[in-house]
N, C-alpha and C. Protein backbone atom coordinates (compact mmCIF):
# COMPACT_ATOMS: atom_id res chain seq x y z
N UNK A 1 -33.19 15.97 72.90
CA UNK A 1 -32.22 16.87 72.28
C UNK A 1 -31.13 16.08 71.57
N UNK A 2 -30.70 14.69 72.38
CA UNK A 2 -29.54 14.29 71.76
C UNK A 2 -30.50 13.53 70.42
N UNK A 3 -31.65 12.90 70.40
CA UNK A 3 -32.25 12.30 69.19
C UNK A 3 -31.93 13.14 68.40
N UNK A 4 -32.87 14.77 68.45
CA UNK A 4 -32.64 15.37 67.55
C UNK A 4 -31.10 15.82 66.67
N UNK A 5 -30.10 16.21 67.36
CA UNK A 5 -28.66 16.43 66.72
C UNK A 5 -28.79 14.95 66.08
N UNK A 6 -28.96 13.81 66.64
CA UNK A 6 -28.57 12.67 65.99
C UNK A 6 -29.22 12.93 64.84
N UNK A 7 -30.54 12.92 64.71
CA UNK A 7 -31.33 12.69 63.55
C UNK A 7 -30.62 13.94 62.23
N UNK A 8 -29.99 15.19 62.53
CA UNK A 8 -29.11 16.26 62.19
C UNK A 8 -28.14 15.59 61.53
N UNK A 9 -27.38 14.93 62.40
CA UNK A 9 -26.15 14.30 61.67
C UNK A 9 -26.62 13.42 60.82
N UNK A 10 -27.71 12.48 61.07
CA UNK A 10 -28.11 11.42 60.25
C UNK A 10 -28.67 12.31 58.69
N UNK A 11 -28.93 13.35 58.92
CA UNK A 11 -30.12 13.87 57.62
C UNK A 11 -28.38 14.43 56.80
N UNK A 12 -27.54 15.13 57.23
CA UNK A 12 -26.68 15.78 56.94
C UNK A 12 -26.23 14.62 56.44
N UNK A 13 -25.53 13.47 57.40
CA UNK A 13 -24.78 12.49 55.91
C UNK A 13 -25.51 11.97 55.10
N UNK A 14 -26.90 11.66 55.25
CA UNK A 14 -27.77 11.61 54.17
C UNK A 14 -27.15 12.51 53.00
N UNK A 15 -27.18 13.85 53.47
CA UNK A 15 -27.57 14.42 52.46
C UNK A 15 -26.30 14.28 51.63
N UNK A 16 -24.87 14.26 52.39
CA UNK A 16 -23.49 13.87 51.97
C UNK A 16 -23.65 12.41 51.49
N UNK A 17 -24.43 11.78 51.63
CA UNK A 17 -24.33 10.28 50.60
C UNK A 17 -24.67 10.90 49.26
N UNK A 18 -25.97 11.34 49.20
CA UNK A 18 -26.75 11.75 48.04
C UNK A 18 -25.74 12.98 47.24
N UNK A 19 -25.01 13.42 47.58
CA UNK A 19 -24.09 14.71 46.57
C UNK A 19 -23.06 13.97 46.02
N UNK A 20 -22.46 12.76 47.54
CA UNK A 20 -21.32 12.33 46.69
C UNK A 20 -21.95 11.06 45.59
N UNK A 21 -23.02 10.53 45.98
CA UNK A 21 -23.56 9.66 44.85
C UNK A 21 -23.75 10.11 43.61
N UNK A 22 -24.55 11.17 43.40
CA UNK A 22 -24.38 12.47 42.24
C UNK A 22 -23.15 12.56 41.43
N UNK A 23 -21.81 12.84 42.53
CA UNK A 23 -20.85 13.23 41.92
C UNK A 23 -20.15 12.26 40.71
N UNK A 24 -20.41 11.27 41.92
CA UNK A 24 -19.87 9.35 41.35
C UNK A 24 -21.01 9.32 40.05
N UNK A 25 -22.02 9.26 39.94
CA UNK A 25 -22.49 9.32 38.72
C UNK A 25 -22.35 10.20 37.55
N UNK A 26 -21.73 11.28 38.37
CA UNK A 26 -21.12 11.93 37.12
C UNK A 26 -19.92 11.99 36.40
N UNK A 27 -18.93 11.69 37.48
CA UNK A 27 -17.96 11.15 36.98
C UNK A 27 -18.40 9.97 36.22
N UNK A 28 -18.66 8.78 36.49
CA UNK A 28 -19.16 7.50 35.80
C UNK A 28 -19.71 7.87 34.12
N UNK A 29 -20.47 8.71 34.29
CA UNK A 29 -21.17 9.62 33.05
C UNK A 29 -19.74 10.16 32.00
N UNK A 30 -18.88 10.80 32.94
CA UNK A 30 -17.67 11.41 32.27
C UNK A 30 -16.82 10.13 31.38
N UNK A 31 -16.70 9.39 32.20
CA UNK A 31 -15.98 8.03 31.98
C UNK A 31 -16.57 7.45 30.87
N UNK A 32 -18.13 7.34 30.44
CA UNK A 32 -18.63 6.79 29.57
C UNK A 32 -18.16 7.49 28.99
N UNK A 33 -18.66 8.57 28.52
CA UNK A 33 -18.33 9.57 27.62
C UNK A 33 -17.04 9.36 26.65
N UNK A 34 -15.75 9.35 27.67
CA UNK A 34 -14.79 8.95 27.27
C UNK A 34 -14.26 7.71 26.75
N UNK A 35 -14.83 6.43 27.53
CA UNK A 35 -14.88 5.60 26.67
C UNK A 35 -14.98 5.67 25.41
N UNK A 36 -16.48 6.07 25.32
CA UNK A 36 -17.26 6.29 23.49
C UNK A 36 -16.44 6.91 22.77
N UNK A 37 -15.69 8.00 23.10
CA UNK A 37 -14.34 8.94 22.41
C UNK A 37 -13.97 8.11 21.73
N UNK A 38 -13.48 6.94 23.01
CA UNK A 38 -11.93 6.28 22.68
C UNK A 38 -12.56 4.80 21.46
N UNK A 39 -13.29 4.65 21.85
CA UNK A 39 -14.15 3.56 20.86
C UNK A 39 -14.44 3.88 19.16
N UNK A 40 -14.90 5.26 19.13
CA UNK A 40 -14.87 6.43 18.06
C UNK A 40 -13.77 6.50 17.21
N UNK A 41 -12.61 7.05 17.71
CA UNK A 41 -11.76 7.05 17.58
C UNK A 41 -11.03 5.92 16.92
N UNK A 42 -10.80 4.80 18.10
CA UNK A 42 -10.49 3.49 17.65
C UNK A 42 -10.97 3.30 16.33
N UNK A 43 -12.37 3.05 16.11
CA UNK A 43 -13.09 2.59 14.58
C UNK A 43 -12.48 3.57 13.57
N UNK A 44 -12.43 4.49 13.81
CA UNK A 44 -11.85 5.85 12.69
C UNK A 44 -10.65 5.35 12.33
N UNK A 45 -9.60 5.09 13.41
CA UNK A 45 -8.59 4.47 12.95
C UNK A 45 -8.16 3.23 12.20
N UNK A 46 -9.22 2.19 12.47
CA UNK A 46 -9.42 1.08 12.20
C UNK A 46 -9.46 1.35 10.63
N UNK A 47 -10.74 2.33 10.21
CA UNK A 47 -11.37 1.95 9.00
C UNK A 47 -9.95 2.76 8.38
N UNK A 48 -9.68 3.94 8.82
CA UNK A 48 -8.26 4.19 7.55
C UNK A 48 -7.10 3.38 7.97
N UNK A 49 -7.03 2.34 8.69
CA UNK A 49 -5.95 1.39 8.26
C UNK A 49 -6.40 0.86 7.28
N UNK A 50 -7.46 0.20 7.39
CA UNK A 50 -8.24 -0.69 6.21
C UNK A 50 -8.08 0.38 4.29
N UNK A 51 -8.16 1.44 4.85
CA UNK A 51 -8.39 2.11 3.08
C UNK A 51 -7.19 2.35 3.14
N UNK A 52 -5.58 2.30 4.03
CA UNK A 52 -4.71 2.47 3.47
C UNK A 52 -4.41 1.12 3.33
N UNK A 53 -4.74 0.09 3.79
CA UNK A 53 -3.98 -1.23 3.04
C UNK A 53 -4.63 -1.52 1.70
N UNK A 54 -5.85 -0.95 1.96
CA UNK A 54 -6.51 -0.66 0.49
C UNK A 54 -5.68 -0.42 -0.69
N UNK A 55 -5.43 0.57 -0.62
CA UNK A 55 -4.70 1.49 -1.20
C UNK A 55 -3.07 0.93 -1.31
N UNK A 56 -2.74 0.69 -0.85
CA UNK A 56 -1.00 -0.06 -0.71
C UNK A 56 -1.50 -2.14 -1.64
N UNK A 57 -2.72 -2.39 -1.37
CA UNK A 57 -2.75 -3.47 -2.20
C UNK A 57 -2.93 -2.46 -3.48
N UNK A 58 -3.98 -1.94 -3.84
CA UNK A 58 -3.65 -1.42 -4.91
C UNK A 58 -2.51 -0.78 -5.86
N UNK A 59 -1.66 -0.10 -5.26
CA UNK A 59 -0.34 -0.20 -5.85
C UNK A 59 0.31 -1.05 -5.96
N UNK A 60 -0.04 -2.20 -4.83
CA UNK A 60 1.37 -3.10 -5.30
C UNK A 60 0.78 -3.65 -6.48
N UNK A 61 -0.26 -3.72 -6.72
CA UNK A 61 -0.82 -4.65 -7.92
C UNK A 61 -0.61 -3.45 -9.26
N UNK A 62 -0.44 -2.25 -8.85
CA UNK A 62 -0.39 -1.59 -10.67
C UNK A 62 1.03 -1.49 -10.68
N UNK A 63 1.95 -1.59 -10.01
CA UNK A 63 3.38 -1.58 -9.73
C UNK A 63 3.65 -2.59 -10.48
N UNK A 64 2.92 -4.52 -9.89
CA UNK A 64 3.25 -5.74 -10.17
C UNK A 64 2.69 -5.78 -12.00
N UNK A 65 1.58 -4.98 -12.30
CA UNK A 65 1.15 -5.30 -13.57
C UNK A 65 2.30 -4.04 -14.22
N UNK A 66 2.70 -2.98 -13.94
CA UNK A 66 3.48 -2.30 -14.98
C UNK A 66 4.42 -3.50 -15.11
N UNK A 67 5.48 -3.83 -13.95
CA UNK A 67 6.72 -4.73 -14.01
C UNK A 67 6.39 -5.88 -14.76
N UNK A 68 5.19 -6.70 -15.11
CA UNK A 68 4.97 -7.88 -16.20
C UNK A 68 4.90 -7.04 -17.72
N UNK A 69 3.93 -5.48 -17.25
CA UNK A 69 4.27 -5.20 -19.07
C UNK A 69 5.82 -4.93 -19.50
N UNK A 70 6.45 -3.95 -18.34
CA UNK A 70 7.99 -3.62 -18.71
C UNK A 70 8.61 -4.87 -19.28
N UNK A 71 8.72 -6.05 -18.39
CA UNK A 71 9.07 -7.47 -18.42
C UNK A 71 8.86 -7.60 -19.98
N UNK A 72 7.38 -7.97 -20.71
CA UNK A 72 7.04 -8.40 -21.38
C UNK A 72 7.51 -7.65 -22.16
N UNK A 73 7.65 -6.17 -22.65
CA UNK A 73 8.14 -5.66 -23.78
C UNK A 73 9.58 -5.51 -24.03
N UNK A 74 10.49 -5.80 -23.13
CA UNK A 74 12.13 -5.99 -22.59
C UNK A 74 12.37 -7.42 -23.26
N UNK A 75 11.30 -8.34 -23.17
CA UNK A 75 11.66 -9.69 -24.43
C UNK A 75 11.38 -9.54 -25.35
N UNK A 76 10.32 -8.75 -25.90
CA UNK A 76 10.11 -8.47 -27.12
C UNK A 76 11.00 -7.39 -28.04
N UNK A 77 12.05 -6.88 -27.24
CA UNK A 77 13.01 -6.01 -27.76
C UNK A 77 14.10 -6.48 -27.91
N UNK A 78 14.44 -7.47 -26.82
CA UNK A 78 15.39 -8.21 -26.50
C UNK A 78 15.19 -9.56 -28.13
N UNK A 79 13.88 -9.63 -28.48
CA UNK A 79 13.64 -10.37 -29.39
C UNK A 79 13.65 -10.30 -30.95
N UNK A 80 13.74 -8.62 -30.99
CA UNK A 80 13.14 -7.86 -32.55
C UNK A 80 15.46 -7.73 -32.43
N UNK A 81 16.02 -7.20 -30.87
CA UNK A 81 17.47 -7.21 -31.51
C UNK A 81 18.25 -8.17 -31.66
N UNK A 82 17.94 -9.34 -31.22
CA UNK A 82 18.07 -10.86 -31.53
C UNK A 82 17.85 -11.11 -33.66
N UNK A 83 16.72 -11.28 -33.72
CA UNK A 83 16.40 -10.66 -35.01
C UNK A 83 17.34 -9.57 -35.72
N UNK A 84 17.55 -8.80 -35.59
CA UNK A 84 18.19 -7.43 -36.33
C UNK A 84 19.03 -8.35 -36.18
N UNK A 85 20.32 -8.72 -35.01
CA UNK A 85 21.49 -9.24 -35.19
C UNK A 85 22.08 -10.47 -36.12
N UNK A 86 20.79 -11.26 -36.23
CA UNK A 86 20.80 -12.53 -37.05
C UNK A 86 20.56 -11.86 -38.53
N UNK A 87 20.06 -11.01 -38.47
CA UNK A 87 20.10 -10.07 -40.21
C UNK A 87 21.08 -9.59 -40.85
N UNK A 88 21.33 -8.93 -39.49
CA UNK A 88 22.78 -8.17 -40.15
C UNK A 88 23.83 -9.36 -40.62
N UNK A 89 24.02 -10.21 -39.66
CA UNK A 89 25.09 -11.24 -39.64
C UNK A 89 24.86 -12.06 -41.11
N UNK A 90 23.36 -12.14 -41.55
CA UNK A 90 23.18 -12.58 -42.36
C UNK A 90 23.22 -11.97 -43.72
N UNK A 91 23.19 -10.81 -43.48
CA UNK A 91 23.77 -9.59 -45.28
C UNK A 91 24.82 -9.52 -44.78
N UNK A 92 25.74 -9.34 -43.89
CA UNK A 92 27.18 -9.30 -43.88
C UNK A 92 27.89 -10.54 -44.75
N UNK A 93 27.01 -11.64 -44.32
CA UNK A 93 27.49 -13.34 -44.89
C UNK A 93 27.36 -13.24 -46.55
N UNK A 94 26.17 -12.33 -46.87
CA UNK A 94 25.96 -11.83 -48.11
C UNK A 94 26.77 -11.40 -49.04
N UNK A 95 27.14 -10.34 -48.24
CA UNK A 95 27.82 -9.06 -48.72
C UNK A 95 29.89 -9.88 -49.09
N UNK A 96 30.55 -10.85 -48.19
CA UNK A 96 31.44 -11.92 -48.58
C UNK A 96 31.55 -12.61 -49.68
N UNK A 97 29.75 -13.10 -49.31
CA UNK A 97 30.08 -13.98 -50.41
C UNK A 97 29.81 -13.27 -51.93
N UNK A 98 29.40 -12.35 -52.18
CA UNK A 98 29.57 -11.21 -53.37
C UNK A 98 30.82 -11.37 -53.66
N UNK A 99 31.45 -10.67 -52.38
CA UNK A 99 32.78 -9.86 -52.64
C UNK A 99 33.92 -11.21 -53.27
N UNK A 100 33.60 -12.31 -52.56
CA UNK A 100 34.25 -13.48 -53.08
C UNK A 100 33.77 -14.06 -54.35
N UNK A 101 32.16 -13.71 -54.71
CA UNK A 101 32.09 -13.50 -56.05
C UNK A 101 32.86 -13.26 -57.12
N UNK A 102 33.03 -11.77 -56.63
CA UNK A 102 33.50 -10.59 -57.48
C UNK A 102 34.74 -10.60 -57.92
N UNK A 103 35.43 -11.29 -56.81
CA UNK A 103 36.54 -11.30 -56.93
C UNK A 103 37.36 -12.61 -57.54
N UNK A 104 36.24 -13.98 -58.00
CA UNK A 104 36.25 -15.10 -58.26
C UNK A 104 36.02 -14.63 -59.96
N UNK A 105 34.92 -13.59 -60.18
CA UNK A 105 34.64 -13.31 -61.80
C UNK A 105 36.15 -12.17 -62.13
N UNK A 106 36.40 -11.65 -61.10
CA UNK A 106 37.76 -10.58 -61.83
C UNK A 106 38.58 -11.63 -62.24
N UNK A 107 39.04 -12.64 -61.27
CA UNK A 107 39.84 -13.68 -61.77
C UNK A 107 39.70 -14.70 -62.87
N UNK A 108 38.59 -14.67 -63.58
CA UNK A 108 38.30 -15.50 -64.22
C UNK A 108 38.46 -14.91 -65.84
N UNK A 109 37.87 -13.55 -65.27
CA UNK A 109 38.10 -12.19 -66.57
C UNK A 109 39.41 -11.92 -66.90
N UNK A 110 39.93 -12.44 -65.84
CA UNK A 110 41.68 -11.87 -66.37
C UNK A 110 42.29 -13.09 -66.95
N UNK A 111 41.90 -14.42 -66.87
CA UNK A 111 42.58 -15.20 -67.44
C UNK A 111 42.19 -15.65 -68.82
């Protein structure tokens, strides 16, 4: 009689190994699961860091090429009013020496 209860208790935690082993594998199962989420996830994040630095090199570079054309056409304006100013200065120098002309032939007419 006492074998038998023994062999009872023995089959019963048997059978309590085997449910909680189950359980532990399913949790374990859950755990993978979640891992893979978090792994998923991770890469997802990964790859749109990557297309936003993408994207942020790419602006800085159409940003850096507008600022060389702005640059470049800011000397060339800076260069055409350089020019204009040396023109003007130069028919103004003109326009003197006329007037000191003019005013060299009135004097010459009057005497």
């Amino acid at each position: 009689d006492e074998l038998r209860m023994a062999n009872e208790d023995l089959v019963r935690i048997n059978h309590n190994n085997q449910e909680n082993y189950l359980k532990i594998q399913n949790k374990l199962r859950e755990h993978d699961d979640i891992l893979n989420e978090k792994d998923r996830i991770i890469n997802e994040l990964k790859r749109a860091l990557k297309d936003r630095n993408s994207l942020v090199i790419e602006l800085t570079n159409n940003i850096n090429s507008q600022e060389n054309n702005y640059t470049g056409k800011l000397s060339e304006i800076r260069e055409e009013e350089n020019q204009s100013k040396s023109r003007i200065d130069s028919l103004i120098n003109n326009v003197k020496e006329l007037t000191n002309d003019k005013i060299n032939l009135q004097k010459k007419l009057m005497t």
